[in-house]
N, C-alpha and C. Protein backbone atom coordinates (compact mmCIF):
# COMPACT_ATOMS: atom_id res chain seq x y z
N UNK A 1 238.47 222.83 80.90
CA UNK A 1 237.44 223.73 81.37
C UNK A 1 237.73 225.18 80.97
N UNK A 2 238.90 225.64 80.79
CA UNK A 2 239.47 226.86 80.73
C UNK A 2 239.06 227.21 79.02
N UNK A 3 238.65 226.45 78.30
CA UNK A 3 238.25 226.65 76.83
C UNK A 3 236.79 226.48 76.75
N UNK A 4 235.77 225.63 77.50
CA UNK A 4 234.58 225.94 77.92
C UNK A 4 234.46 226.98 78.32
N UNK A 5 235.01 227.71 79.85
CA UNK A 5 234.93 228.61 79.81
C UNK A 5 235.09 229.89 78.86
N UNK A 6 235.99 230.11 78.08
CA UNK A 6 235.65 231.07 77.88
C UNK A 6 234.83 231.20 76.14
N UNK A 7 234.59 229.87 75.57
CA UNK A 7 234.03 229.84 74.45
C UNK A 7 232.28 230.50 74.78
N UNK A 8 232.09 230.00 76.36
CA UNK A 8 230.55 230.12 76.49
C UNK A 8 230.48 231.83 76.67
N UNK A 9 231.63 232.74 77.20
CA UNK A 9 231.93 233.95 77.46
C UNK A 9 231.87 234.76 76.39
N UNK A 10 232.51 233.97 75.54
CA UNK A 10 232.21 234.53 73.39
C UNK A 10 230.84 234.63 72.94
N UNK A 11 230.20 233.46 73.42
CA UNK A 11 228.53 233.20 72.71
C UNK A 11 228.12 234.45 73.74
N UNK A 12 228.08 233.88 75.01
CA UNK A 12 227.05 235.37 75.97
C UNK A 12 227.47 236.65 75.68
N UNK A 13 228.55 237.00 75.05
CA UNK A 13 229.02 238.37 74.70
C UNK A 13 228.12 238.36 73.76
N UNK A 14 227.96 237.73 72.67
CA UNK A 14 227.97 237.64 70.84
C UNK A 14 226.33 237.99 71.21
N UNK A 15 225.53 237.02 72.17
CA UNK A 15 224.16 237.30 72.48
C UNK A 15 223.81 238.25 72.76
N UNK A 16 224.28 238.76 74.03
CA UNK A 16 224.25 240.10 74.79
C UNK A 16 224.57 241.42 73.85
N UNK A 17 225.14 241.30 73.11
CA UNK A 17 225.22 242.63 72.08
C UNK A 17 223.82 242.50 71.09
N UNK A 18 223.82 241.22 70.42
CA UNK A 18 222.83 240.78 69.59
C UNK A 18 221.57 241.67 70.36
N UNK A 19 221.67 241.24 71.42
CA UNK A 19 220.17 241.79 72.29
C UNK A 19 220.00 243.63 72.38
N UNK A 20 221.27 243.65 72.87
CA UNK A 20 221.33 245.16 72.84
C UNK A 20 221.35 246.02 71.19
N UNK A 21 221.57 245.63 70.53
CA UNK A 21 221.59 245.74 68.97
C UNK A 21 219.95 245.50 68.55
N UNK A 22 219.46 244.76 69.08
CA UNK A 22 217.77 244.71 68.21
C UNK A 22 216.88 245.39 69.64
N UNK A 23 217.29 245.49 70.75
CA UNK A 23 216.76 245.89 71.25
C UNK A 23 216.83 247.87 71.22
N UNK A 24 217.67 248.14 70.95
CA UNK A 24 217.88 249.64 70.82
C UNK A 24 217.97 250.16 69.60
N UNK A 25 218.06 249.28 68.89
CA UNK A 25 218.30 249.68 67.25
C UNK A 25 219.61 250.21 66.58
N UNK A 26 220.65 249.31 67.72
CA UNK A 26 222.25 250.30 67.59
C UNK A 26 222.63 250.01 65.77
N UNK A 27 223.73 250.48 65.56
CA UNK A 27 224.15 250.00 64.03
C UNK A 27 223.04 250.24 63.10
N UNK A 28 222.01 250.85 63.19
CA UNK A 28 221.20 250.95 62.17
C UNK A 28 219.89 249.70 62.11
N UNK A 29 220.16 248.83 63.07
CA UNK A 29 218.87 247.15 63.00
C UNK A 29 217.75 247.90 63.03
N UNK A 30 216.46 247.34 63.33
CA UNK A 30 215.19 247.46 63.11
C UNK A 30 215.38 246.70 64.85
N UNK A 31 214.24 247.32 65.46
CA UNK A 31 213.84 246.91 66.79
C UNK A 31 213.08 245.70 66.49
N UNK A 32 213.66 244.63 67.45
CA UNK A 32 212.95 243.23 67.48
C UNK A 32 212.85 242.97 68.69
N UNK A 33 211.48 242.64 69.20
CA UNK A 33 211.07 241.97 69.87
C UNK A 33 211.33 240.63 70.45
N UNK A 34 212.51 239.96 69.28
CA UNK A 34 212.77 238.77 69.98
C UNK A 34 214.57 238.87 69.77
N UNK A 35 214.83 239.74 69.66
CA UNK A 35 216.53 240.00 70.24
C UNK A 35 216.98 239.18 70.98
N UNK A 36 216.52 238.78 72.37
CA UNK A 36 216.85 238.15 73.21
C UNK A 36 216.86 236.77 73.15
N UNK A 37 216.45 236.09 72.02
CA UNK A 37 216.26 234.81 72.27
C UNK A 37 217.23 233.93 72.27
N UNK A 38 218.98 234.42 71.67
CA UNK A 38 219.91 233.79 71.86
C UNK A 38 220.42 233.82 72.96
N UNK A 39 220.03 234.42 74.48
CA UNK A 39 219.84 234.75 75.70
C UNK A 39 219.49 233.29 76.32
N UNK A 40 218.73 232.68 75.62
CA UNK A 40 217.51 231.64 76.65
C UNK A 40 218.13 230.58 76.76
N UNK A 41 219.13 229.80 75.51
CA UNK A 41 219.52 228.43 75.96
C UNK A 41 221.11 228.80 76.69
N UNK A 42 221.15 230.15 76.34
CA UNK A 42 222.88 230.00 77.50
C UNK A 42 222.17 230.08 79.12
N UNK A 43 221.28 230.17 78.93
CA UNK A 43 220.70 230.66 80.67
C UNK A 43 219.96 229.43 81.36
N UNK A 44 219.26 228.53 80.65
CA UNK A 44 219.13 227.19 80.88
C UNK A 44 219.80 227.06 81.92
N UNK A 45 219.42 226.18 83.02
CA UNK A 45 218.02 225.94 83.81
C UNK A 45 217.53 227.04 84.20
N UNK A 46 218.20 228.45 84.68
CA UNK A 46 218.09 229.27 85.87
C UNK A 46 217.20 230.40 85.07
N UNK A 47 217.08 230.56 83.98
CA UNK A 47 215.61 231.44 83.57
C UNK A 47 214.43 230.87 83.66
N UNK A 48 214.62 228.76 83.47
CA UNK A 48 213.20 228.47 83.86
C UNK A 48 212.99 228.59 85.45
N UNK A 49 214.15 228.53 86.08
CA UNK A 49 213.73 228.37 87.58
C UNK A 49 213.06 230.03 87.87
N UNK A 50 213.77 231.17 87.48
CA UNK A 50 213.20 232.70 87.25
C UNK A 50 211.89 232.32 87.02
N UNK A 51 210.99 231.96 86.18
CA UNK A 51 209.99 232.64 86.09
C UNK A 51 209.49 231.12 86.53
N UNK A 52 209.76 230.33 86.99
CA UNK A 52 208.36 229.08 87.82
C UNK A 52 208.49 229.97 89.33
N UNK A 53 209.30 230.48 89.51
CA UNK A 53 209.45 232.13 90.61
C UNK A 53 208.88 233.41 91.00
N UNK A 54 208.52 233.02 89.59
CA UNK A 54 207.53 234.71 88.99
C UNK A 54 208.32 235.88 89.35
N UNK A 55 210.00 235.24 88.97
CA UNK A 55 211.46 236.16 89.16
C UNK A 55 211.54 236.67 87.65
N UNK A 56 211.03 236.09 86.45
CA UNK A 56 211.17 236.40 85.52
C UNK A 56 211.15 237.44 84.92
N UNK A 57 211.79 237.57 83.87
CA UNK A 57 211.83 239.73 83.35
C UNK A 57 213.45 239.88 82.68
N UNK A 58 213.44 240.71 82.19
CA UNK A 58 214.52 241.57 81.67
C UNK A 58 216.06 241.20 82.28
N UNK A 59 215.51 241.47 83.74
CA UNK A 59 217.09 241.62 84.44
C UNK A 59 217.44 239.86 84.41
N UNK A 60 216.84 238.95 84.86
CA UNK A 60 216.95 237.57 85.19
C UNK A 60 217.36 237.00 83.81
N UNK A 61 216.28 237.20 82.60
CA UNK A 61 217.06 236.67 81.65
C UNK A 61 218.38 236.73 81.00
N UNK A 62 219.08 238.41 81.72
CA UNK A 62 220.19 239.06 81.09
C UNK A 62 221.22 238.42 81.83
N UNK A 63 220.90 238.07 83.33
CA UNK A 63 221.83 237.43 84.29
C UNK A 63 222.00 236.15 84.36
N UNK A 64 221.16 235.25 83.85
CA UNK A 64 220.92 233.80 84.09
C UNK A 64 222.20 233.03 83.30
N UNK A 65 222.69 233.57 82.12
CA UNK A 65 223.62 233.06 81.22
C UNK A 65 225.04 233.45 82.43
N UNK A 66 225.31 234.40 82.87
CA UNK A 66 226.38 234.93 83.95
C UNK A 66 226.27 233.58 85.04
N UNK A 67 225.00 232.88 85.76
CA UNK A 67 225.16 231.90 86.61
C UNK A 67 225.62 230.98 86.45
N UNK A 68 225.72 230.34 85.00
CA UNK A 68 226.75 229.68 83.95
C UNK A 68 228.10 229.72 83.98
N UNK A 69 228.35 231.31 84.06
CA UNK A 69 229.93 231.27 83.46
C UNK A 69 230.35 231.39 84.76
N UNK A 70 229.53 231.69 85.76
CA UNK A 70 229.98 231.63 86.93
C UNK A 70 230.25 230.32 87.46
N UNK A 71 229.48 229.21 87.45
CA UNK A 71 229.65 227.99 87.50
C UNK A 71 231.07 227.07 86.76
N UNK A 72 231.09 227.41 85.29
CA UNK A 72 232.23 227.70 84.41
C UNK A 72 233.37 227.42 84.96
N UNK A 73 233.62 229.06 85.70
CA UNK A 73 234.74 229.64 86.12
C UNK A 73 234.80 228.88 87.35
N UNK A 74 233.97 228.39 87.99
CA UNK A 74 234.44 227.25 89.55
C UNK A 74 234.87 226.49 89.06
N UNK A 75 234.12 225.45 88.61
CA UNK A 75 235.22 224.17 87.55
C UNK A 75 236.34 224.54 87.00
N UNK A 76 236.80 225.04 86.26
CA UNK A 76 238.37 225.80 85.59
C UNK A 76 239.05 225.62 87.07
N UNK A 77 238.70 226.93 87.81
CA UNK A 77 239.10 227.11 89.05
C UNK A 77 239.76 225.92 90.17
N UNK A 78 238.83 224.94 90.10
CA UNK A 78 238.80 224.03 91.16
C UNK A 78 239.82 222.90 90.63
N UNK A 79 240.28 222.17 89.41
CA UNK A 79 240.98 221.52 89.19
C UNK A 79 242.44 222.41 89.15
């Protein structure tokens, strides 16, 4: 679990910059509108449960991948 964990911590980093990089235009990118989409399958289930919530938005999609590694880090933890 301790290599699950933190491989999924590499991708949500690698995403989370990705996002912040097309979303602000850091390094020189071009602003994209869909920056975020390497965001959506680390966040699986808990962004669809966000917006069947009408919780959905910015902050939920940025956090939903974190309910993961939080989950993650219990398993590691617990054995």
């Amino acid at each position: 679990m301790k290599w699950a964990f933190w491989t999924f911590c590499a991708l949500y980093a690698g995403a989370f910059l990705l996002f912040l990089m097309g979303t602000f235009g850091w390094f020189g990118q071009d602003k994209d509108p869909l920056s975020g989409v390497f965001l959506i399958p680390l966040g699986l289930p808990w962004n669809l449960l966000a917006d069947r919530l009408d919780l959905g938005g910015l902050v939920s999609g940025m956090l939903a991948p974190a309910l993961n590694a939080g989950i993650l880090f219990w398993f590691w933890k617990r054995h």
